[in-house]
N, C-alpha and C. Protein backbone atom coordinates (compact mmCIF):
# COMPACT_ATOMS: atom_id res chain seq x y z
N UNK A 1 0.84 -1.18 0.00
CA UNK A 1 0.00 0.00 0.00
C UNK A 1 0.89 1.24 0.00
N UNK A 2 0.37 2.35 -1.35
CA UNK A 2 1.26 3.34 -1.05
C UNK A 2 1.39 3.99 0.56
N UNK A 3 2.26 5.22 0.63
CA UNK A 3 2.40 5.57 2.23
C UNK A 3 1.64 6.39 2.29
N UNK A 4 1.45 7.60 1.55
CA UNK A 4 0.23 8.34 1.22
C UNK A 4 -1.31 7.84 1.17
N UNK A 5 -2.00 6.80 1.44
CA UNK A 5 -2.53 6.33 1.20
C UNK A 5 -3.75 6.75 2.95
N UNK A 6 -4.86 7.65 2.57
CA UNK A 6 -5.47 7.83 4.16
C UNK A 6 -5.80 6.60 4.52
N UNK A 7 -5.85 6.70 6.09
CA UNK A 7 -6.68 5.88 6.87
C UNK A 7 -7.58 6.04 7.54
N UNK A 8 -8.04 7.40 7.47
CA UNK A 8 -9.14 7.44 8.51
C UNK A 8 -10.25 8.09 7.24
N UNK A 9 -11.72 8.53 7.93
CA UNK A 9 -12.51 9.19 6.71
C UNK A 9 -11.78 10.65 6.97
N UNK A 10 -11.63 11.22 8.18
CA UNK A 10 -11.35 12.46 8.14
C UNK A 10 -10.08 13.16 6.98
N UNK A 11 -9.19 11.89 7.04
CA UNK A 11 -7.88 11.88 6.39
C UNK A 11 -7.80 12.09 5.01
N UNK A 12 -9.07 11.41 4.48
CA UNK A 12 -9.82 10.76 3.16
C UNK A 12 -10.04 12.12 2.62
N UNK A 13 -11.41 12.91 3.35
CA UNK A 13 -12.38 13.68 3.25
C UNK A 13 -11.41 15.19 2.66
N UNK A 14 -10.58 15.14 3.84
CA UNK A 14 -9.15 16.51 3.71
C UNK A 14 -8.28 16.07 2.04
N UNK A 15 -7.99 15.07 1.95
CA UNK A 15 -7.68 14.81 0.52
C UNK A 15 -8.17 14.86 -0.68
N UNK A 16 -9.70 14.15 -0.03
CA UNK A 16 -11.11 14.45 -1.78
C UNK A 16 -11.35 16.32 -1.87
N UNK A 17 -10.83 17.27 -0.62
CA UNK A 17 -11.50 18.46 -0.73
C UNK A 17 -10.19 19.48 -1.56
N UNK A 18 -8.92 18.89 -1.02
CA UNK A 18 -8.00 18.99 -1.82
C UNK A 18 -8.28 18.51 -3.29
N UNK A 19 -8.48 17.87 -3.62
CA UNK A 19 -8.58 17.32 -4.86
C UNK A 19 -9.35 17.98 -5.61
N UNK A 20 -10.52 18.59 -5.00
CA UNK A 20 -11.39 19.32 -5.66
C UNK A 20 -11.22 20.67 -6.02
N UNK A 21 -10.79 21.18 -5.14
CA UNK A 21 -9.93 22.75 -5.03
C UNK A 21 -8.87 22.50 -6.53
N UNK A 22 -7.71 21.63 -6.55
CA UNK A 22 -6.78 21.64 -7.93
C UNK A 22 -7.72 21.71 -8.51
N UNK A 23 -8.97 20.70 -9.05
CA UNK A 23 -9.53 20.98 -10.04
C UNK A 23 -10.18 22.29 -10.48
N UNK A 24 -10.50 22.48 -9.45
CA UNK A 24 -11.12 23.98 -9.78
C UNK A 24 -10.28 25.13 -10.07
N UNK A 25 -8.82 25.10 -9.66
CA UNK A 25 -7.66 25.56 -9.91
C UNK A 25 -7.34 25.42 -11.26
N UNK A 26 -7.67 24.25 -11.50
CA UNK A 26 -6.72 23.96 -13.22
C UNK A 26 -7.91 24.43 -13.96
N UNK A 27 -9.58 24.63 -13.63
CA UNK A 27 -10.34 24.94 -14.69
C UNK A 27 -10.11 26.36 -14.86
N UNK A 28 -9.83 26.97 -13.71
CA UNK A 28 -9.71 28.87 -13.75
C UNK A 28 -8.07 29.31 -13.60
N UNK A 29 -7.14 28.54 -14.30
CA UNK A 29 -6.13 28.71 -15.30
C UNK A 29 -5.45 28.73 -14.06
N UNK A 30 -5.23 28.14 -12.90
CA UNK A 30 -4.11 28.35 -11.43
C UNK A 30 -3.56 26.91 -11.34
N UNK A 31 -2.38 27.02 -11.31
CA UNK A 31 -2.00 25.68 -11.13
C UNK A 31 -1.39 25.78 -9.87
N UNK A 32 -1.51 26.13 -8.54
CA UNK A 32 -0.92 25.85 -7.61
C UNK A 32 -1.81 24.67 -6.40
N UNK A 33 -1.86 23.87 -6.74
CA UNK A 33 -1.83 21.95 -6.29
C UNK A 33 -0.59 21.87 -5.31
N UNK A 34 -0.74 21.20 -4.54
CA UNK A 34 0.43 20.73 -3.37
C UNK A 34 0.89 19.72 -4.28
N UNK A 35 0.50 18.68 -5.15
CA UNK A 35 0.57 17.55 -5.74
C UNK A 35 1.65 18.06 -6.54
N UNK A 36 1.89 19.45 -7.07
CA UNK A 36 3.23 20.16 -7.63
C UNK A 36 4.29 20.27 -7.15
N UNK A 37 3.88 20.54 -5.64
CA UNK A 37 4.87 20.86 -5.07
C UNK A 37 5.69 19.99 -3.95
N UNK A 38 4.84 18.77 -4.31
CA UNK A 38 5.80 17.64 -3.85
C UNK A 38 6.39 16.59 -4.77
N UNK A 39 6.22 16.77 -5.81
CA UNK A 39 7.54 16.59 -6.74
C UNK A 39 9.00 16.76 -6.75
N UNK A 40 9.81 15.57 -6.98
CA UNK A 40 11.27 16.35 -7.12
C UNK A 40 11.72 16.97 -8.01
N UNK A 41 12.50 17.97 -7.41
CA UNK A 41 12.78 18.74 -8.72
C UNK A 41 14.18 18.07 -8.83
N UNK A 42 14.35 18.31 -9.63
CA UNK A 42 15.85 17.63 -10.54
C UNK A 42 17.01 18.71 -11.09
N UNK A 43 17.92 18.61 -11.34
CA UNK A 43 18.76 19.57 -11.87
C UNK A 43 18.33 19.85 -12.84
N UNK A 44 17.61 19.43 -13.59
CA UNK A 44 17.59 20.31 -15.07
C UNK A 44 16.25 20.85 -14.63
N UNK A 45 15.97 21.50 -13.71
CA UNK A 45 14.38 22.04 -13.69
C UNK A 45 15.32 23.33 -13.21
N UNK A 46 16.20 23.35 -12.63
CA UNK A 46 16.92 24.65 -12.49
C UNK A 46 17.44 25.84 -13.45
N UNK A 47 17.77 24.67 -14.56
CA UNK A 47 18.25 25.27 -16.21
C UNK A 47 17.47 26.02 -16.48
N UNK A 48 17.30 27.31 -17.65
CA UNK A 48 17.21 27.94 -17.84
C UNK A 48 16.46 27.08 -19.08
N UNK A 49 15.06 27.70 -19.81
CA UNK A 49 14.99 26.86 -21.40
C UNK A 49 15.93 27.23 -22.09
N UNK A 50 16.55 26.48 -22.97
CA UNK A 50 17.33 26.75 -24.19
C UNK A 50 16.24 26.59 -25.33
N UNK A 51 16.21 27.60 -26.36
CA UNK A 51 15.40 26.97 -27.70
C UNK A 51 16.73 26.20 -28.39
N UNK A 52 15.78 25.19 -29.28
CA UNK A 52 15.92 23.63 -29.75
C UNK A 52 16.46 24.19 -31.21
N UNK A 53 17.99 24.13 -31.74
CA UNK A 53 17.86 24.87 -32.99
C UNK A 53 17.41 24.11 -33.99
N UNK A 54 16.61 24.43 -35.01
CA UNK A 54 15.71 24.21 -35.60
C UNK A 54 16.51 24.18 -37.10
N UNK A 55 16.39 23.46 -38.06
CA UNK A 55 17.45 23.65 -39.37
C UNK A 55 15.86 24.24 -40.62
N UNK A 56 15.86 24.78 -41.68
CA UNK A 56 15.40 25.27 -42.04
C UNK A 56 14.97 24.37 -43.56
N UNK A 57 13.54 24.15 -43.22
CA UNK A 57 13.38 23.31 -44.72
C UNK A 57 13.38 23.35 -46.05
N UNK A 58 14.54 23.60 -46.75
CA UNK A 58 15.36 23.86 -47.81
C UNK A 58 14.35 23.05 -49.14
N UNK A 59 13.66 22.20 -48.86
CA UNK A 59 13.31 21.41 -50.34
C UNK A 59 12.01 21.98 -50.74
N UNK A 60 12.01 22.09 -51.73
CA UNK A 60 10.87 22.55 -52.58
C UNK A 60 10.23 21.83 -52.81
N UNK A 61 8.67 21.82 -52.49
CA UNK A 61 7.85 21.08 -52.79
C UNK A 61 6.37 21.26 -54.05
N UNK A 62 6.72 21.03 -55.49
CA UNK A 62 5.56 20.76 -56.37
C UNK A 62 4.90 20.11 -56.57
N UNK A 63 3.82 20.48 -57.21
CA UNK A 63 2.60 18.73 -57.41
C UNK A 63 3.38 19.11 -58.62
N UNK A 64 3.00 17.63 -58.78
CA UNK A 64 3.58 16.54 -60.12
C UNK A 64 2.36 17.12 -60.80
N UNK A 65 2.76 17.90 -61.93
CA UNK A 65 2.32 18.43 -63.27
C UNK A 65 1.75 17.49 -63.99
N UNK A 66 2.02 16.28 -64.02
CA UNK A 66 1.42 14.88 -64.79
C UNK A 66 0.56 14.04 -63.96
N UNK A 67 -0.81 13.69 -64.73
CA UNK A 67 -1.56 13.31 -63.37
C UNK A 67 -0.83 11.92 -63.79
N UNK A 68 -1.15 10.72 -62.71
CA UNK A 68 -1.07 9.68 -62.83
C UNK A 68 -2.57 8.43 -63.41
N UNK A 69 -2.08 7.75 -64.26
CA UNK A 69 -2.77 7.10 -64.91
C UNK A 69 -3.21 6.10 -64.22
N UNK A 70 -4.23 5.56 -63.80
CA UNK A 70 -4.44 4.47 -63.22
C UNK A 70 -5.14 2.90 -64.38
């Protein structure tokens, strides 16, 4: 059994009301959930974004001038 896992209803009840609150959070654009913030963060969450360099699509693309015969 996970460790997180309640045992009592009261324990339960404090978790389903939590649960309900994120949702209502994520429908009115807030993402602050405890469920975020007990995540590990990792070294690369420290990094900075880098953009991904991107190469530039060089080929030319025509329709075939000749239909095909079937």
């Amino acid at each position: 059994m996970p460790d997180n896992t309640p045992t009592t209803h009261e324990e339960n009840a404090a978790k389903l009301s939590q649960a309900g609150k994120c949702l209502r959070d994520i429908e009115a654009g807030r993402f602050q959930c405890d469920e975020e913030k007990q995540q590990p963060t990792g070294e690369l969450a420290d990094e900075p974004a880098t953009p991904e360099a991107v190469e530039q699509d060089t080929t030319e693309h025509h329709p075939d001038p000749q239909p095909l015969e079937n």
